[in-house]
N, C-alpha and C. Protein backbone atom coordinates (compact mmCIF):
# COMPACT_ATOMS: atom_id res chain seq x y z
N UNK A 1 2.37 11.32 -30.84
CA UNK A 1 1.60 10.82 -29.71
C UNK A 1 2.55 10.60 -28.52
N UNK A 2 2.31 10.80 -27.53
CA UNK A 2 3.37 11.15 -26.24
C UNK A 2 3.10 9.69 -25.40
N UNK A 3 4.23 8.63 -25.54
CA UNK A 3 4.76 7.68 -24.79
C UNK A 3 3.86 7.82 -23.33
N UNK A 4 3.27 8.26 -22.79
CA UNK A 4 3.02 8.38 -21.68
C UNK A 4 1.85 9.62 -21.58
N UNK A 5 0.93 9.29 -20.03
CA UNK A 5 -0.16 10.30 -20.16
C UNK A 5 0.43 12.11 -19.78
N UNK A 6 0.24 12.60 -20.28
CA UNK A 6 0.94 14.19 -20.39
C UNK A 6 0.84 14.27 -18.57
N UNK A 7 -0.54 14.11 -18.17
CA UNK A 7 -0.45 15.16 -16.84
C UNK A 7 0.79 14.50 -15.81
N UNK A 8 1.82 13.27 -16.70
CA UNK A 8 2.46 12.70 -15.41
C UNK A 8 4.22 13.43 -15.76
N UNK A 9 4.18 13.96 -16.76
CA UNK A 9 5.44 14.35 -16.92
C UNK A 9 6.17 15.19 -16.00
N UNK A 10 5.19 16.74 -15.59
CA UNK A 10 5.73 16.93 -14.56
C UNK A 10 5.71 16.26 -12.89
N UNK A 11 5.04 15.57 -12.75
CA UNK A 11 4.69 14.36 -11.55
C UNK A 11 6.42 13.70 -11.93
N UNK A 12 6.69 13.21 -13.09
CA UNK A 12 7.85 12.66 -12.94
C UNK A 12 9.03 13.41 -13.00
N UNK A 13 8.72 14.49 -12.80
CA UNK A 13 10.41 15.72 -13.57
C UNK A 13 10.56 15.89 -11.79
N UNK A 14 9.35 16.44 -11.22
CA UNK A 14 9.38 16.97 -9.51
C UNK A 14 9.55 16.14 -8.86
N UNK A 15 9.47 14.43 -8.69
CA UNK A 15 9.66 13.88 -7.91
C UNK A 15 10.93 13.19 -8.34
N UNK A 16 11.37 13.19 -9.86
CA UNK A 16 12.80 12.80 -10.05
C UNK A 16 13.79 13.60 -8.89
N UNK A 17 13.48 15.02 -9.42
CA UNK A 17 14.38 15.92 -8.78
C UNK A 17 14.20 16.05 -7.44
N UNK A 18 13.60 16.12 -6.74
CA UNK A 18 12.87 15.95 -5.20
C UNK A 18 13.75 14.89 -4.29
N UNK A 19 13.67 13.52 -5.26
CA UNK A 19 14.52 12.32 -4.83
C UNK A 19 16.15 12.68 -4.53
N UNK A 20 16.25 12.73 -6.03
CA UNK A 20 17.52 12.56 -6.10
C UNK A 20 18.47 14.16 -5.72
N UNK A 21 17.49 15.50 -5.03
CA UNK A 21 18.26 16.48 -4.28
C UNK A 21 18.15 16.05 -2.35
N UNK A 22 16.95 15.37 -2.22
CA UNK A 22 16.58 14.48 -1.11
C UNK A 22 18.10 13.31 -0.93
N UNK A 23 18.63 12.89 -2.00
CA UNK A 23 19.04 11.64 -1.96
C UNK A 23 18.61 10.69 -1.47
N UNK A 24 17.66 10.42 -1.83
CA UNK A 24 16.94 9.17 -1.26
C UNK A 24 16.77 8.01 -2.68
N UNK A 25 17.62 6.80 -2.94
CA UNK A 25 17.21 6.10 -3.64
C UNK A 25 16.07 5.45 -4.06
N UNK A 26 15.67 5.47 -5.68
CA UNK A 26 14.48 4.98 -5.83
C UNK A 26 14.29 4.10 -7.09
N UNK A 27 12.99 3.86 -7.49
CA UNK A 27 13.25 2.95 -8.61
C UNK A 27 11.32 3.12 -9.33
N UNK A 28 11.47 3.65 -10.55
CA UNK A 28 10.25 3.74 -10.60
C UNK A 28 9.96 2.09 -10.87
N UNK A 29 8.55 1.84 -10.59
CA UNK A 29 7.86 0.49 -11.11
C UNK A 29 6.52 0.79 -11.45
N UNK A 30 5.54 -0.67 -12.07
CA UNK A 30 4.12 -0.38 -12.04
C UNK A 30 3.94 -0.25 -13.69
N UNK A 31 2.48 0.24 -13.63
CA UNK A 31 2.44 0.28 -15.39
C UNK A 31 2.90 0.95 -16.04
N UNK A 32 3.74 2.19 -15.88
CA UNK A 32 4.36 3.48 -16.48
C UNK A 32 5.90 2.65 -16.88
N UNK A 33 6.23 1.67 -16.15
CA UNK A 33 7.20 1.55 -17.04
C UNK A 33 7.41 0.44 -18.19
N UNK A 34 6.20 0.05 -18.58
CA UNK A 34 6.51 -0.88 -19.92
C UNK A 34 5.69 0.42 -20.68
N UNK A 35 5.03 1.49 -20.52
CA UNK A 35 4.77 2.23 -21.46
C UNK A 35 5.79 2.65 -21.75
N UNK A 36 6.45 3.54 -20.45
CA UNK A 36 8.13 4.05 -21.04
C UNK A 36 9.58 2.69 -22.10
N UNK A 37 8.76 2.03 -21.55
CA UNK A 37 9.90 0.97 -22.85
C UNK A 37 9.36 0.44 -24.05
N UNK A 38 7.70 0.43 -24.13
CA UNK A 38 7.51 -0.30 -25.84
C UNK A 38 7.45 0.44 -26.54
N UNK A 39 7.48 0.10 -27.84
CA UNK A 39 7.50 0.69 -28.89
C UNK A 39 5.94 1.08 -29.12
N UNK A 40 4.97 -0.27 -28.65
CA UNK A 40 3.34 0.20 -28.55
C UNK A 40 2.83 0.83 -28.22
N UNK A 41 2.07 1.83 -28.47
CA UNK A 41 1.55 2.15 -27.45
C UNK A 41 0.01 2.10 -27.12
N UNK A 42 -0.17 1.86 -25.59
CA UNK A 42 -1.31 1.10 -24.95
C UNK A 42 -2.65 1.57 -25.06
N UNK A 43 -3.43 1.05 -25.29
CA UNK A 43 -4.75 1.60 -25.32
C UNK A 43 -4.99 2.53 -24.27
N UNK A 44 -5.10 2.13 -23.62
CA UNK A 44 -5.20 2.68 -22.20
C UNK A 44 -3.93 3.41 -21.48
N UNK A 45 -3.38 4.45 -21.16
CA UNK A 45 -2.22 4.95 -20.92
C UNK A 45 -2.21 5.06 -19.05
N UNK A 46 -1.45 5.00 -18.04
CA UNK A 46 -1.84 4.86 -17.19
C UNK A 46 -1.93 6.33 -15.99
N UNK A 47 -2.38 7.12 -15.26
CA UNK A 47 -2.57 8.35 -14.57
C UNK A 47 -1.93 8.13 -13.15
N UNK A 48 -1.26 7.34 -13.21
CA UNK A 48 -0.59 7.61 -11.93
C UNK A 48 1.43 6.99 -11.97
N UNK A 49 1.88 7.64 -11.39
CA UNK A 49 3.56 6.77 -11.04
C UNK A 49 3.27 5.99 -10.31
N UNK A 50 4.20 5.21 -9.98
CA UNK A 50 4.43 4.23 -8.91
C UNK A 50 6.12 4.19 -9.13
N UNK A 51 6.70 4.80 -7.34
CA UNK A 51 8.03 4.81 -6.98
C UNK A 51 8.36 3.84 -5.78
N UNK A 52 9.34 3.32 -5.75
CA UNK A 52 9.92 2.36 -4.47
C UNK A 52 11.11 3.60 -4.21
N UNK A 53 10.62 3.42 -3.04
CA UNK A 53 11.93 4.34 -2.12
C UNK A 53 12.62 3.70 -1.30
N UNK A 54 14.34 3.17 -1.30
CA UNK A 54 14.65 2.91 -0.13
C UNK A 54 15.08 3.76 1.37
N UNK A 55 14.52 3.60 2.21
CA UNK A 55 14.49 3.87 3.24
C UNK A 55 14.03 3.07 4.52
N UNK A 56 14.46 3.63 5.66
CA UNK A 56 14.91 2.87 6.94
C UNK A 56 13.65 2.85 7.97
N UNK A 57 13.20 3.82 7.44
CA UNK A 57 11.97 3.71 8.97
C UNK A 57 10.54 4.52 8.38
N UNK A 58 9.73 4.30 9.11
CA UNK A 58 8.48 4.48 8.44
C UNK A 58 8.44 6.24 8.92
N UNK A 59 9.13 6.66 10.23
CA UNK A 59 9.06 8.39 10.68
C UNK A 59 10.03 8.75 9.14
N UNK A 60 11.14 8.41 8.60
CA UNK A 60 12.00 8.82 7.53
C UNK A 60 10.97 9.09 6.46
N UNK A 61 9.86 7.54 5.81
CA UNK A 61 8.80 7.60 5.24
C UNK A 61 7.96 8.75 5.16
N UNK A 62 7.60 9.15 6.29
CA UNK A 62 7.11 10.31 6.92
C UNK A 62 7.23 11.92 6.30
N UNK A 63 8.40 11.59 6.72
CA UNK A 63 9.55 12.83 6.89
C UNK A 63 9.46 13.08 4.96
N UNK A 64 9.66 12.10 4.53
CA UNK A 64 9.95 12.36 3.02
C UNK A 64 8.71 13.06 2.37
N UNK A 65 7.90 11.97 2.59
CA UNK A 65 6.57 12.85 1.76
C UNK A 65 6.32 14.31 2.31
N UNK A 66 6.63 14.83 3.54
CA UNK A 66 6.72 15.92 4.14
C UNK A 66 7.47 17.25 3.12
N UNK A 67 8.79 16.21 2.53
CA UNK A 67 9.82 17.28 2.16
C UNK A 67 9.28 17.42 0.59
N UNK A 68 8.83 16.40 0.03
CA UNK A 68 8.32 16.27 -1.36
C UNK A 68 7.12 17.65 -1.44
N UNK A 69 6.89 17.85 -0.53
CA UNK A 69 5.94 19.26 -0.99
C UNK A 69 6.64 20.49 -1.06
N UNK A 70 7.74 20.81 -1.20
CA UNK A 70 8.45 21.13 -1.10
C UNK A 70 8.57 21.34 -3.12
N UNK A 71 8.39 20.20 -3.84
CA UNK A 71 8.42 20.00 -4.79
C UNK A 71 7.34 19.52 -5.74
N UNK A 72 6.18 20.75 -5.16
CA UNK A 72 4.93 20.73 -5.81
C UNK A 72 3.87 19.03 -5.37
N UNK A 73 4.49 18.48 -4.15
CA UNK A 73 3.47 17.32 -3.86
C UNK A 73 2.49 17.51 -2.37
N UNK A 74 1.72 16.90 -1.97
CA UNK A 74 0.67 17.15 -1.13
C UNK A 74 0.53 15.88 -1.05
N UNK A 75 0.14 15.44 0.36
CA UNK A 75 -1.06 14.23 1.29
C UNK A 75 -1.92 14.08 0.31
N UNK A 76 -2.80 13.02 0.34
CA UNK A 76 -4.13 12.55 0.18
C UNK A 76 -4.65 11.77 1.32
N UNK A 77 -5.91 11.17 0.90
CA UNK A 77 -6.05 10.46 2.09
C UNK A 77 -5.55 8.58 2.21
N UNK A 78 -4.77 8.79 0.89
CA UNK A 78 -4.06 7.53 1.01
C UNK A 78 -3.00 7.37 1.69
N UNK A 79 -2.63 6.61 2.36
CA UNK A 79 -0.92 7.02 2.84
C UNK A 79 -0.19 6.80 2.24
N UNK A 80 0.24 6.10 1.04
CA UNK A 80 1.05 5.82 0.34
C UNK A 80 1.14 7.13 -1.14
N UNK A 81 -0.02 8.06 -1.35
CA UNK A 81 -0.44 8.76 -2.49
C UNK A 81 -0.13 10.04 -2.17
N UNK A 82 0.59 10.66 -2.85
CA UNK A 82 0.29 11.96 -3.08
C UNK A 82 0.13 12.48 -4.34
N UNK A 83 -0.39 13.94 -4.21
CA UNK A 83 -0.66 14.65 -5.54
C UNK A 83 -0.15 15.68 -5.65
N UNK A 84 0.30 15.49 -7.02
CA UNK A 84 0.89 16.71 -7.69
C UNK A 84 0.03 17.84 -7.94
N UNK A 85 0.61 19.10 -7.44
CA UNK A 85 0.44 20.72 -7.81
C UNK A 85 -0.64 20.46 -9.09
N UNK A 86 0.08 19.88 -10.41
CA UNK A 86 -0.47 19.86 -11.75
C UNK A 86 -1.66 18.58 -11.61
N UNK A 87 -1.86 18.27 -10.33
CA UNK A 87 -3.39 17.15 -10.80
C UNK A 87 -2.54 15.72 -10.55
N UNK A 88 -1.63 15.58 -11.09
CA UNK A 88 -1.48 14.29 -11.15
C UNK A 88 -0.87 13.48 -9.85
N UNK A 89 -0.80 12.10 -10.16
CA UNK A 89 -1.06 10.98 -8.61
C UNK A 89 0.28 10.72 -8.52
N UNK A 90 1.25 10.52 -7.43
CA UNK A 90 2.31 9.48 -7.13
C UNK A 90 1.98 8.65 -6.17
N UNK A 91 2.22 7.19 -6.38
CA UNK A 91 2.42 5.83 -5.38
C UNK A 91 3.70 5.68 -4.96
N UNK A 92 3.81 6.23 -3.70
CA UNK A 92 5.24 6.42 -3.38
C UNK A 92 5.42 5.40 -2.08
N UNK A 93 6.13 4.04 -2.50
CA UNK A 93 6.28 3.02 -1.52
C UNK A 93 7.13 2.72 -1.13
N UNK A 94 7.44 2.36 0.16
CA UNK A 94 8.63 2.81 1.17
C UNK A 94 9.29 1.49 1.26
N UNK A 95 10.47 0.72 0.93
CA UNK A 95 11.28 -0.57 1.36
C UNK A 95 12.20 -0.01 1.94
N UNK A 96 12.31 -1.40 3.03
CA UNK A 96 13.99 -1.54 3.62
C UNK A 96 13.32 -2.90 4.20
N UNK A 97 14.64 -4.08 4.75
CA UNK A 97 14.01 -4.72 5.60
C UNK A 97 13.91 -4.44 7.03
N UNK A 98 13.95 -3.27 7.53
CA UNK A 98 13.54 -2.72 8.55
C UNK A 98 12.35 -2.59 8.29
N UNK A 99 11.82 -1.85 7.64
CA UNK A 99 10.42 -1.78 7.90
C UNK A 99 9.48 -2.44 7.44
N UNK A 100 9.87 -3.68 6.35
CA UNK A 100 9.01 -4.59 5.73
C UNK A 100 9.33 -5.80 5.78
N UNK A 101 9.71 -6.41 7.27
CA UNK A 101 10.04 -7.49 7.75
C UNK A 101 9.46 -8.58 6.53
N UNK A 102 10.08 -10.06 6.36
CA UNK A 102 8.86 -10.86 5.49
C UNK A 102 8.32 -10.52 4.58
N UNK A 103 8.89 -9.00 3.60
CA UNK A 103 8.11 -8.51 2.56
C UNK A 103 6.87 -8.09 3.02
N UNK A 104 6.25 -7.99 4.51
CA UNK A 104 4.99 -7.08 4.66
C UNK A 104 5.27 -5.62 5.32
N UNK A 105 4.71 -4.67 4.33
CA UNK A 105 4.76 -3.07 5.22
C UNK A 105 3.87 -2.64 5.62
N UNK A 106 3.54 -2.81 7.04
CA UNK A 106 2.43 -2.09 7.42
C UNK A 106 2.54 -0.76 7.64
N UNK A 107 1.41 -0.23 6.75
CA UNK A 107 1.22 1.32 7.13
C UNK A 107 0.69 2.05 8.47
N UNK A 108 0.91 3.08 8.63
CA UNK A 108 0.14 3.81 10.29
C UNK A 108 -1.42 3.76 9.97
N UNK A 109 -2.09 3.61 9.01
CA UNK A 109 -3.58 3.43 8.86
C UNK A 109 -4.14 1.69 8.60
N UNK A 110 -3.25 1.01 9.27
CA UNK A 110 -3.53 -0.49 9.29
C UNK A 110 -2.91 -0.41 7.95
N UNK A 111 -2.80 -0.31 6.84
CA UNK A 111 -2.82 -0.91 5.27
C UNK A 111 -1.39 -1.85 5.31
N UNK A 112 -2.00 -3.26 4.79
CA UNK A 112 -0.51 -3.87 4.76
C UNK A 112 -0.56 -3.96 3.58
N UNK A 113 1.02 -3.62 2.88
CA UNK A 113 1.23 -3.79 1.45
C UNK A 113 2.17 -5.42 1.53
N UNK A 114 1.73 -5.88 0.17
CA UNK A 114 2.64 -6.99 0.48
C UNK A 114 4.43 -6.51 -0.79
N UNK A 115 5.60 -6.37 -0.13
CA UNK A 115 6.68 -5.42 -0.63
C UNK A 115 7.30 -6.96 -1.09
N UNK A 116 7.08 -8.30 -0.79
CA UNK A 116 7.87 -9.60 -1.12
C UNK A 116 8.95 -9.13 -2.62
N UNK A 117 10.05 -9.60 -2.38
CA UNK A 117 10.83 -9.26 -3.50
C UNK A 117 11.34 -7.86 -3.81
N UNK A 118 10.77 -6.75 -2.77
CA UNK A 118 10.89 -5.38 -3.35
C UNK A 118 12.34 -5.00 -3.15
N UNK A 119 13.37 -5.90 -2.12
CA UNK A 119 14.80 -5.34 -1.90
C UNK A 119 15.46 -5.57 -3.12
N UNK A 120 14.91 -5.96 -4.40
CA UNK A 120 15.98 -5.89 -5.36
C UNK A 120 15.90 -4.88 -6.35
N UNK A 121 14.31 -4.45 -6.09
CA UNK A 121 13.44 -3.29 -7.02
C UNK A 121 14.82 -2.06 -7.42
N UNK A 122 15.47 -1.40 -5.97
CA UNK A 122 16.46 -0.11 -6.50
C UNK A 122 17.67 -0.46 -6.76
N UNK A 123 18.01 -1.94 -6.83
CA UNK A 123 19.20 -2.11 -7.09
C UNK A 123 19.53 -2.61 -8.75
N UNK A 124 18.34 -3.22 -9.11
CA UNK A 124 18.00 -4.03 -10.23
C UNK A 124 17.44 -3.07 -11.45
N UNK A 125 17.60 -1.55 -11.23
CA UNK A 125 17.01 -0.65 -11.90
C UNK A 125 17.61 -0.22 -13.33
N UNK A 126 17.17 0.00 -14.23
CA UNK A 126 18.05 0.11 -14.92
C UNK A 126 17.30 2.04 -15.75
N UNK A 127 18.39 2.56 -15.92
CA UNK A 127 17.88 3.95 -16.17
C UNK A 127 17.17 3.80 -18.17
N UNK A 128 16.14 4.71 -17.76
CA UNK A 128 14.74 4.77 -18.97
C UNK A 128 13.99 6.06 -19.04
N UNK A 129 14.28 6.45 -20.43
CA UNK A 129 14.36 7.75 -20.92
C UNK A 129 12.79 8.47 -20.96
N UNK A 130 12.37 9.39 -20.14
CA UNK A 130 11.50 9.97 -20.28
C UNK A 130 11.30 11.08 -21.37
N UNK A 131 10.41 11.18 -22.64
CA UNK A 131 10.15 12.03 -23.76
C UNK A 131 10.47 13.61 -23.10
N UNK A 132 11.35 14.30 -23.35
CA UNK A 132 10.80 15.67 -22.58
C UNK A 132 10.98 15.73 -21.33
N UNK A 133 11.48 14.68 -20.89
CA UNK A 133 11.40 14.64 -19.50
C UNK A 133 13.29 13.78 -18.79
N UNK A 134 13.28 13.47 -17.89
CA UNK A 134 14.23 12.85 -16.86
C UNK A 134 14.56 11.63 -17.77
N UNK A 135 15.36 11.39 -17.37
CA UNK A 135 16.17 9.64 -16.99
C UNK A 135 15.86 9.43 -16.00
N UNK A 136 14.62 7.86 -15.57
CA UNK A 136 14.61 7.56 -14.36
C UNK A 136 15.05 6.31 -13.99
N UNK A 137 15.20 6.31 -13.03
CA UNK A 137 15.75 4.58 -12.86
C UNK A 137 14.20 3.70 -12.70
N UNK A 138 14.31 2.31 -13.45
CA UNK A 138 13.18 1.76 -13.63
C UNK A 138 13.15 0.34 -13.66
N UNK A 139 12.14 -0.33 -13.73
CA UNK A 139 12.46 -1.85 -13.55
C UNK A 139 11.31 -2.52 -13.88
N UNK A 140 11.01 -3.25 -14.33
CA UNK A 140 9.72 -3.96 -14.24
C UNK A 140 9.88 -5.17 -13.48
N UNK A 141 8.44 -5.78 -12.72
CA UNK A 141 8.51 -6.83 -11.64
C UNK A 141 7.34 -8.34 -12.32
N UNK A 142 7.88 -9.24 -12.01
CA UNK A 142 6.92 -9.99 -12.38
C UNK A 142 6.10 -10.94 -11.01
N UNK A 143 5.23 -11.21 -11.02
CA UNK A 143 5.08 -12.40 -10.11
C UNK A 143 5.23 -13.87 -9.94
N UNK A 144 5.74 -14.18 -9.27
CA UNK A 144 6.67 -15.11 -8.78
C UNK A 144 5.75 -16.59 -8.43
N UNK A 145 4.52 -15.92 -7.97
CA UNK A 145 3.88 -16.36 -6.76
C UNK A 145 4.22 -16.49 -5.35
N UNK A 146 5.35 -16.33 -4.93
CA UNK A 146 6.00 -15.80 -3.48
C UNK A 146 6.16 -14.51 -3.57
N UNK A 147 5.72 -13.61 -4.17
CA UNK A 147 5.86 -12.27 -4.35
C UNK A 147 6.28 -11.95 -5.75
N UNK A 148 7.22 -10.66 -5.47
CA UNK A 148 7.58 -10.28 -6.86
C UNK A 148 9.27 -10.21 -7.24
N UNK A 149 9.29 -10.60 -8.35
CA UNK A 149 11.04 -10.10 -8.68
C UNK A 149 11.43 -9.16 -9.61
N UNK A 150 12.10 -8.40 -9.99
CA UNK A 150 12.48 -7.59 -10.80
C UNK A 150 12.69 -8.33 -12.10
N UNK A 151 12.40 -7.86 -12.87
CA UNK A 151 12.43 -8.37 -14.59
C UNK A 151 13.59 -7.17 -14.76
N UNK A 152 14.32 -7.66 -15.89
CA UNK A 152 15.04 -6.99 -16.48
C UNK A 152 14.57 -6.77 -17.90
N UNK A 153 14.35 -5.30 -18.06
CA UNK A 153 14.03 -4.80 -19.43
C UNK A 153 14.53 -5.80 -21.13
N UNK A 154 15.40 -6.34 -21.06
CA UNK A 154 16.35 -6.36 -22.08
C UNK A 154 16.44 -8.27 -21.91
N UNK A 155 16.02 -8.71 -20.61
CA UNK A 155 15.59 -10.11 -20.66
C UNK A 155 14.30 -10.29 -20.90
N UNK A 156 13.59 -9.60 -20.58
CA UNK A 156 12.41 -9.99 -19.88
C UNK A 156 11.22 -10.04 -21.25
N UNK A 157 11.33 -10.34 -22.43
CA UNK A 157 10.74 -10.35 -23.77
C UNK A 157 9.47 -9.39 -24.12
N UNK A 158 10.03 -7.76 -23.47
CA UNK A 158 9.43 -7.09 -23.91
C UNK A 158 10.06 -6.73 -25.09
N UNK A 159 9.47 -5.90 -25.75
CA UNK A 159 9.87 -5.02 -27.00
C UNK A 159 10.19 -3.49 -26.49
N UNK A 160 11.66 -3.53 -26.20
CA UNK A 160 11.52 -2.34 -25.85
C UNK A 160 12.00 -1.20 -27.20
N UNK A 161 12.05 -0.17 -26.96
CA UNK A 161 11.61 0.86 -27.59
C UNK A 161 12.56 1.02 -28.55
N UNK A 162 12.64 1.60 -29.87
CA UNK A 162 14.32 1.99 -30.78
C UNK A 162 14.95 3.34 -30.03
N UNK A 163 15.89 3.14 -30.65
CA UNK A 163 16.81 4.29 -30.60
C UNK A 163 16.31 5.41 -31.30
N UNK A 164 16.24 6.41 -30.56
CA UNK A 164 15.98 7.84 -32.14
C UNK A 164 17.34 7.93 -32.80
């Protein structure tokens, strides 16, 4: 049974590689990564990534998802979403405190995300083995109630996964 929903593997192989030939630092988060660390696995498996990108300005923001098609991704009508060639979704969210003063990022379509806590998301990452797939850098976040902080895999009393 495959750790994760199949249609995201290549979603995560193209935007691993996309990033990191881009060089643009990132950090996956969201529900894909306590699937990628338990040993359980979830009833429910989840159909989309969710990436934090650091970067400086929302035209860079821009500019990136631009170059990501490049590597089988496309617009939606979300601004934060694109889709993969193979069907599947990326949540690709943009930090710096340039552009998310106070932990708020407003998007060019009004959308404010609230990013509180997100400057520690790519630093606090710790790399997590995709089946078949990449090493990505990853993190899980908890809420704080002032936002969010990075959990650390190995503190944070999940069960993460054995060794093969």
């Amino acid at each position: 049974m495959p750790r994760i929903n199949p249609s995201l593997l290549s979603v995560l192989t193209d935007m691993e590689r996309g990033l990191r030939e881009l060089d643009v630092p990132f950090a996956v988060v969201g529900a894909l990564v306590p699937e990628l660390l338990l040993d359980a696995r979830p009833r429910r498996m989840t159909n989309d990534a969710d990436v934090v990108v650091a970067i400086e300005s929302i035209s860079a923001y821009d500019t990136l998802k631009q170059q990501l098609g490049g590597f089988g991704f496309a617009a939606t009508r979300t601004p934060h979403r694109l889709r993969h060639r193979d069907g599947g979704l990326l949540d690709i969210l943009p930090f710096s405190e340039t552009i998310a003063p106070n932990g708020r990022l407003k998007l060019q379509d009004g959308t404010t995300l609230n990013m509180a806590g997100f400057k520690h998301v790519v630093a606090s990452a710790i790399p997590i083995s995709v089946d078949d797939g990449p090493t990505l850098p990853g993190t899980t976040v908890e809420s704080t109630g002032h936002g969010l902080r990075p959990r650390r895999a190995a503190s944070s009393g999940f069960a993460t996964r054995r060794p093969d």
